[in-house]
C-alpha atoms as a PDB file:
ATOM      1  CA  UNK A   1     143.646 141.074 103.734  1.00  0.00           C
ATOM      2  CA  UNK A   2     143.100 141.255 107.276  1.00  0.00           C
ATOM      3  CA  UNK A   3     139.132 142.107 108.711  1.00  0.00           C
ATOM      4  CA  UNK A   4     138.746 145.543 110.514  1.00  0.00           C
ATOM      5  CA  UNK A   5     139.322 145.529 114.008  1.00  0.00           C
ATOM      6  CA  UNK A   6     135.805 146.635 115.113  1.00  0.00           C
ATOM      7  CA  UNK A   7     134.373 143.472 113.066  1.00  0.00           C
ATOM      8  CA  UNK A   8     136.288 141.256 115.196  1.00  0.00           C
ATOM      9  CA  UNK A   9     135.591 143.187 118.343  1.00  0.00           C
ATOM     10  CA  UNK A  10     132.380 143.461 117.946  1.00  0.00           C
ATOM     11  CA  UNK A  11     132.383 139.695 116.622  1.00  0.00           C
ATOM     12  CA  UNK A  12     133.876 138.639 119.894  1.00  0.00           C
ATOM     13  CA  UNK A  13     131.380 140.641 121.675  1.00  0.00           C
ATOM     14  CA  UNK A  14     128.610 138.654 119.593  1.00  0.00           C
ATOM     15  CA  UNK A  15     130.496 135.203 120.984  1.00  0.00           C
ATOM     16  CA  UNK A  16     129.904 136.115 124.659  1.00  0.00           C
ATOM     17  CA  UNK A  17     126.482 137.256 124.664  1.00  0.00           C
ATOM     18  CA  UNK A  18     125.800 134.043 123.218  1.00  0.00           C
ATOM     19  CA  UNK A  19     127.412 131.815 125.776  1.00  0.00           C
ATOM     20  CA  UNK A  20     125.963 134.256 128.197  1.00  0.00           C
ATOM     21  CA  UNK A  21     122.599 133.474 126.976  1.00  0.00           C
ATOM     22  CA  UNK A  22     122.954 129.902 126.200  1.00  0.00           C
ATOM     23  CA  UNK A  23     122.032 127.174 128.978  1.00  0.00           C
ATOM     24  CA  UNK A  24     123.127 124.194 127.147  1.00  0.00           C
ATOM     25  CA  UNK A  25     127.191 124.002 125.690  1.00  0.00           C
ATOM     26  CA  UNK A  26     127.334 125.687 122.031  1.00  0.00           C
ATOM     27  CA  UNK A  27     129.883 124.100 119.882  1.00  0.00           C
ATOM     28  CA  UNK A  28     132.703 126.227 117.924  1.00  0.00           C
ATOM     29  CA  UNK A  29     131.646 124.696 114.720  1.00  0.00           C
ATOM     30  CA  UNK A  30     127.694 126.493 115.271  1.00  0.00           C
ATOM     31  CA  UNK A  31     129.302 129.388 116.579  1.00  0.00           C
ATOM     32  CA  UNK A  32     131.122 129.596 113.354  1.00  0.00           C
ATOM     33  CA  UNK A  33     128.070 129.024 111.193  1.00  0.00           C
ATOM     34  CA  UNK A  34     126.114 131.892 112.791  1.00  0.00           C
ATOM     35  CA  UNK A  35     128.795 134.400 112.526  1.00  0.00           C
ATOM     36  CA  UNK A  36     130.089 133.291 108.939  1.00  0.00           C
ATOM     37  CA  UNK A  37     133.416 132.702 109.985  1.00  0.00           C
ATOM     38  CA  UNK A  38     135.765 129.440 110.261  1.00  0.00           C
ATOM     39  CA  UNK A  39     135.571 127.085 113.500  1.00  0.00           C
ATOM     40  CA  UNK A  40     139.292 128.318 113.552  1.00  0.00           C
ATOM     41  CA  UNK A  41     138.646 132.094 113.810  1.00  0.00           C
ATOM     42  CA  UNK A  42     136.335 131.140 116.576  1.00  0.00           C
ATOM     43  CA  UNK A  43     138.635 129.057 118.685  1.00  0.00           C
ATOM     44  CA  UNK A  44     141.310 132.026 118.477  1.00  0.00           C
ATOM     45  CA  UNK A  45     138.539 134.759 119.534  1.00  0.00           C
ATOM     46  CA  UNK A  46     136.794 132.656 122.670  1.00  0.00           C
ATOM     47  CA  UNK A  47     140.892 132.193 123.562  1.00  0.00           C
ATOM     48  CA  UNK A  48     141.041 136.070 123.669  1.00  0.00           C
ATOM     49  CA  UNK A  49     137.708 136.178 125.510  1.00  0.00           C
ATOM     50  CA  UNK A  50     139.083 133.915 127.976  1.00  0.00           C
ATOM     51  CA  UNK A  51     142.425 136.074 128.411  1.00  0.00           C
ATOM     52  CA  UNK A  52     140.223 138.543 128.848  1.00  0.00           C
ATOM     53  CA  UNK A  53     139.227 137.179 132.308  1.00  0.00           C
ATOM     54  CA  UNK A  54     135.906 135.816 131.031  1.00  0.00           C
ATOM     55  CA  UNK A  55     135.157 132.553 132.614  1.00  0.00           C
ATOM     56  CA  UNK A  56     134.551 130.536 129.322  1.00  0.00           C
ATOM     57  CA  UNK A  57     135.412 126.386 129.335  1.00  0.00           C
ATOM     58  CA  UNK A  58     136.021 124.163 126.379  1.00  0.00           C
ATOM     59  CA  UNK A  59     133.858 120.930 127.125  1.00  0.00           C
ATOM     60  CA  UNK A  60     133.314 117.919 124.912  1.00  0.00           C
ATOM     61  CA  UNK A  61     130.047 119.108 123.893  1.00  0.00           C
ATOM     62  CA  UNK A  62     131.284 122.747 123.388  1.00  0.00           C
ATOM     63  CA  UNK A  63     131.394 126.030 124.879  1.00  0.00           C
ATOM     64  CA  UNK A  64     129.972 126.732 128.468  1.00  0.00           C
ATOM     65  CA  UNK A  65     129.800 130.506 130.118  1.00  0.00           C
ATOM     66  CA  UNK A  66     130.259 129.776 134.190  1.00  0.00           C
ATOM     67  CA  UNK A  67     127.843 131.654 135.397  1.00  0.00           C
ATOM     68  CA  UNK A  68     128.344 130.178 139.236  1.00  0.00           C
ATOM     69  CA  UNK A  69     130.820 126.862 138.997  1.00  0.00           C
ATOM     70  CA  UNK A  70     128.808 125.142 141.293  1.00  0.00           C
ATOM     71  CA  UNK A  71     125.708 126.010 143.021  1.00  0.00           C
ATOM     72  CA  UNK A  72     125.832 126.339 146.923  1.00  0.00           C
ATOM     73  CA  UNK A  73     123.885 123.198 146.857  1.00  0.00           C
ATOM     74  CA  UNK A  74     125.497 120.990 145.389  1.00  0.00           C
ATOM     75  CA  UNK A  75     127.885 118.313 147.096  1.00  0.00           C
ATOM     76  CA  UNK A  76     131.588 117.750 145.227  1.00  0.00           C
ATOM     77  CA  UNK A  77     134.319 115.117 145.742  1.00  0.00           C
ATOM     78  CA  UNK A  78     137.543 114.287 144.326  1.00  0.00           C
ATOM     79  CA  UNK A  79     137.662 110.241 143.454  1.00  0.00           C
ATOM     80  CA  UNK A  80     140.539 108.772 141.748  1.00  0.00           C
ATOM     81  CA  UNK A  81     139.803 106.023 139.124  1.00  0.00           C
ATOM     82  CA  UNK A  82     142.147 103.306 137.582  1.00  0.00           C
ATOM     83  CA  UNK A  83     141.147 101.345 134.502  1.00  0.00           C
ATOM     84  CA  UNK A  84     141.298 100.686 130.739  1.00  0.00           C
ATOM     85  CA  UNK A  85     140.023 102.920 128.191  1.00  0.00           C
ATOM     86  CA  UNK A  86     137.230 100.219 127.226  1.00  0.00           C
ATOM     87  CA  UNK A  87     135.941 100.413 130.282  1.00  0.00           C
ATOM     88  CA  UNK A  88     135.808 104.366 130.159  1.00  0.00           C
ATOM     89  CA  UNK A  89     132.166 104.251 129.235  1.00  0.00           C
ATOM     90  CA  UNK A  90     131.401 101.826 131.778  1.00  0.00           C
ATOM     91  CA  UNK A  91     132.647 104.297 134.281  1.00  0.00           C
ATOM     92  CA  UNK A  92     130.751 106.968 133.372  1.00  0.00           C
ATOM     93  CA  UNK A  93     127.376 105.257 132.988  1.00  0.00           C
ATOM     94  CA  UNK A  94     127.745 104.068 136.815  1.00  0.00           C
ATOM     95  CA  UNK A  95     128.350 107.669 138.113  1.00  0.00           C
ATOM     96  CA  UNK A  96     125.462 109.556 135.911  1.00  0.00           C
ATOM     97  CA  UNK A  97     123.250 106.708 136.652  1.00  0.00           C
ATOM     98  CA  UNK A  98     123.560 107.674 140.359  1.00  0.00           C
ATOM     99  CA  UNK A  99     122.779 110.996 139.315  1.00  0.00           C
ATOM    100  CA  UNK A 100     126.119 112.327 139.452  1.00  0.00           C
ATOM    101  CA  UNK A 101     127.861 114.786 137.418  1.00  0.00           C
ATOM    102  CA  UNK A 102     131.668 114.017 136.011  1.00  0.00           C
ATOM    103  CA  UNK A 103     132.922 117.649 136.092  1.00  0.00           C
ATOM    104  CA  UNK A 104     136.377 117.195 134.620  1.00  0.00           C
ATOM    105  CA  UNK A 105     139.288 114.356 134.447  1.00  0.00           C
ATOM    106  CA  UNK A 106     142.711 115.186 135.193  1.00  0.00           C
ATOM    107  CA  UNK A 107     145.985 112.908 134.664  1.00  0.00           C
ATOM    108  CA  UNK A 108     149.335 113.367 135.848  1.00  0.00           C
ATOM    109  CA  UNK A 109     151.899 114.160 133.417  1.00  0.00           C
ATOM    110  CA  UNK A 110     155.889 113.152 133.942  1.00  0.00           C
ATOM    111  CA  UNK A 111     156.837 116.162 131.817  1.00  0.00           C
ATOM    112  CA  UNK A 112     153.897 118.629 131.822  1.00  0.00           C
ATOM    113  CA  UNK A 113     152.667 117.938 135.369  1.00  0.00           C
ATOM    114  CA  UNK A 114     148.279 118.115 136.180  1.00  0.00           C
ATOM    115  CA  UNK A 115     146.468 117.724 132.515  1.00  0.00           C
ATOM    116  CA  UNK A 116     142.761 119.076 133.261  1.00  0.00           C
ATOM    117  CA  UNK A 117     139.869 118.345 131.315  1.00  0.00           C
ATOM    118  CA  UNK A 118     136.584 119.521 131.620  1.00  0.00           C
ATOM    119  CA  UNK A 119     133.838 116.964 130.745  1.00  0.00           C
ATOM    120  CA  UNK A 120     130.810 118.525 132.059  1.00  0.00           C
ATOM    121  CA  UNK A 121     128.618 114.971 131.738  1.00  0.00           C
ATOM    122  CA  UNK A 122     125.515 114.507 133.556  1.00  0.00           C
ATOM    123  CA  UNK A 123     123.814 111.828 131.036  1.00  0.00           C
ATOM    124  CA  UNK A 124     123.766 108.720 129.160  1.00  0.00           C
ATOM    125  CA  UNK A 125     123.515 111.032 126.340  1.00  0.00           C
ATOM    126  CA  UNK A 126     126.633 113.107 126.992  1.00  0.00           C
ATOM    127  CA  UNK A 127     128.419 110.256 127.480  1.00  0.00           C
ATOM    128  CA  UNK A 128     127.412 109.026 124.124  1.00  0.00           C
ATOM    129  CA  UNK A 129     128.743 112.115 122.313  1.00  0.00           C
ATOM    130  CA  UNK A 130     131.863 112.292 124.284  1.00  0.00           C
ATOM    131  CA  UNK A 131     132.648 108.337 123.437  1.00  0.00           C
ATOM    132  CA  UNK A 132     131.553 109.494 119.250  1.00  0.00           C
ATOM    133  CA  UNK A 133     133.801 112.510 119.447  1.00  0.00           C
ATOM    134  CA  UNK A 134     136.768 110.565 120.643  1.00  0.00           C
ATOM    135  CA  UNK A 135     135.957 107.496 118.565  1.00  0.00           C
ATOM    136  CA  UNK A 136     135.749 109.857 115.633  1.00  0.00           C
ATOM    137  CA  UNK A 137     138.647 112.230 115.697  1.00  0.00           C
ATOM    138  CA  UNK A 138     140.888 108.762 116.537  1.00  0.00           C
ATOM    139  CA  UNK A 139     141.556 110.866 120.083  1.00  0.00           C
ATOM    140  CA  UNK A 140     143.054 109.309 123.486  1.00  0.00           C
ATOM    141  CA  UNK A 141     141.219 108.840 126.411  1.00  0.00           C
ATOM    142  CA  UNK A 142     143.999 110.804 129.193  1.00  0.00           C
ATOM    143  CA  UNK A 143     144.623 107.827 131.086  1.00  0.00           C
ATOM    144  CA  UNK A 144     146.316 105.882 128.661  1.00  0.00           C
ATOM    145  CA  UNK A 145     149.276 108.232 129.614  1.00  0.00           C
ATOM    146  CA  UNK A 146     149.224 107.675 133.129  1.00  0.00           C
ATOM    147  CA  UNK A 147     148.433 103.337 132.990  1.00  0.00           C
ATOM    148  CA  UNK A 148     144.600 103.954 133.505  1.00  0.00           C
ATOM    149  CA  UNK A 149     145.211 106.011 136.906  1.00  0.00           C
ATOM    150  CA  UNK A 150     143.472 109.017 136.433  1.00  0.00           C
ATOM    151  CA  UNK A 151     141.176 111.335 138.862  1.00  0.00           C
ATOM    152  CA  UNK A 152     137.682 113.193 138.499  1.00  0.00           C
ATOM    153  CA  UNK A 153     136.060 116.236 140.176  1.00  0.00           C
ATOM    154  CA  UNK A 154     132.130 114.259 140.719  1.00  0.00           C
ATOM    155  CA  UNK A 155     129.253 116.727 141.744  1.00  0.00           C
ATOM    156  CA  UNK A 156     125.712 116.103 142.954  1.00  0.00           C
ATOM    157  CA  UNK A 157     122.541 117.130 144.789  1.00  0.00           C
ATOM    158  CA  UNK A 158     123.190 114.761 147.952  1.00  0.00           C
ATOM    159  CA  UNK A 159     126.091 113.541 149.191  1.00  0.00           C
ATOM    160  CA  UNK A 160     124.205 109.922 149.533  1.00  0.00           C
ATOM    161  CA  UNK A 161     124.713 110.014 145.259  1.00  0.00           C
ATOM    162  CA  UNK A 162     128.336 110.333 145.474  1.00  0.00           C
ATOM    163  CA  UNK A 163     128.223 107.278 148.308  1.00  0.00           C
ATOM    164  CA  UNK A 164     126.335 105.079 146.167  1.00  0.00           C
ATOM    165  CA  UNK A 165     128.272 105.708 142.860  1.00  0.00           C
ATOM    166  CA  UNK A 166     131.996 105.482 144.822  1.00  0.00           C
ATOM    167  CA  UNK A 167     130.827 102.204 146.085  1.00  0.00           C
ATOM    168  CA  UNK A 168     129.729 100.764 143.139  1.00  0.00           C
ATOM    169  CA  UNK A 169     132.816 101.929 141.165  1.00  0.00           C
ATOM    170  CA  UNK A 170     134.533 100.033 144.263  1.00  0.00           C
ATOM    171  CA  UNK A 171     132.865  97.219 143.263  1.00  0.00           C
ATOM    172  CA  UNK A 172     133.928  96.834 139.684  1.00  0.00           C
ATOM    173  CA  UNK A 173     137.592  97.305 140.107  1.00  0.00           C
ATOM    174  CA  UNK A 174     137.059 101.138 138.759  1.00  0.00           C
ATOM    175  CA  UNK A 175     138.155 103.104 142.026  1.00  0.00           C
ATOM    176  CA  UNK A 176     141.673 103.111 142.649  1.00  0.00           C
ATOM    177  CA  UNK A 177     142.093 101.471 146.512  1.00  0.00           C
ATOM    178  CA  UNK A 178     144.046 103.387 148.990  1.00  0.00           C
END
């Protein structure tokens, strides 16, 4: 038997004044527990939400309302990155170490074109959950479909981060040379 409409409405209404209020990512699987549904019933009504025109992104560590994308602030660069997946975490750890933020990872597809991913990780700690979650659902990193050539959108405070953290990712063999 199929819920009542206004249950689900007013459900989905529930959803976004959580990730409204929420600074941190929420997962679907807590968002499920508080409203007593299935993780599945959530991922179908934050897709609606998002149809909706709400600005709602699926990260590795869950559910994130964009308030502002980036603040006016903050400095942003495209850098494109070529390596194995066992050196993914080395990768990561150089750039948050600097103080940057890995905003998303994208990989060229031969069939589907730009694959986007939003990572959101600004710590040793996300990075740690992201490698679990991947580790533990037996996922692929992205670029193993492209031979390890992938690129990321990097964000932080001062432009002198970004420096530091492209030239030590030069320095490993991690940045892709022109």
């Amino acid at each position: 038997m199929s819920e009542p409409k206004m249950k689900a409405y007013e459900r989905r209404q529930q959803i976004l004044t959580l990730l409204k209020e929420q600074k941190e990512p929420i997962t679907g699987s807590s968002i499920a527990k508080e409203m007593n549904v299935t993780r599945q019933v959530i991922v179908g009504d934050v897709s609606l939400i998002k149809a909706s025109g709400e600005p709602i992104v699926a990260t590795s560590q869950g559910y994130v309302y964009l308030t502002t994308i980036h603040p006016e602030s903050t400095c942003e660069r495209t850098i494109v990155c070529q390596h194995s997946a066992e050196q993914t975490e080395e990768e990561l750890t150089i750039l948050v170490d600097h103080g940057v933020k890995i905003e998303d990872v994208v990989v060229e597809h031969a069939v589907y074109g730009d694959l986007t991913a939003r990572l959101n990780i600004s710590s040793r700690r996300d990075i740690q959950r992201f490698i679990e979650q991947v580790d533990s659902t037996n996922a692929s990193f992205l670029l193993e479909l492209t031979s390890g050539i992938h690129t990321h959108t990097i964000s932080a405070d001062h432009i002198e981060a970004l420096d530091e953290a492209e030239k030590e990712l030069a320095e490993r063999g991690i940045l892709l040379e022109s």
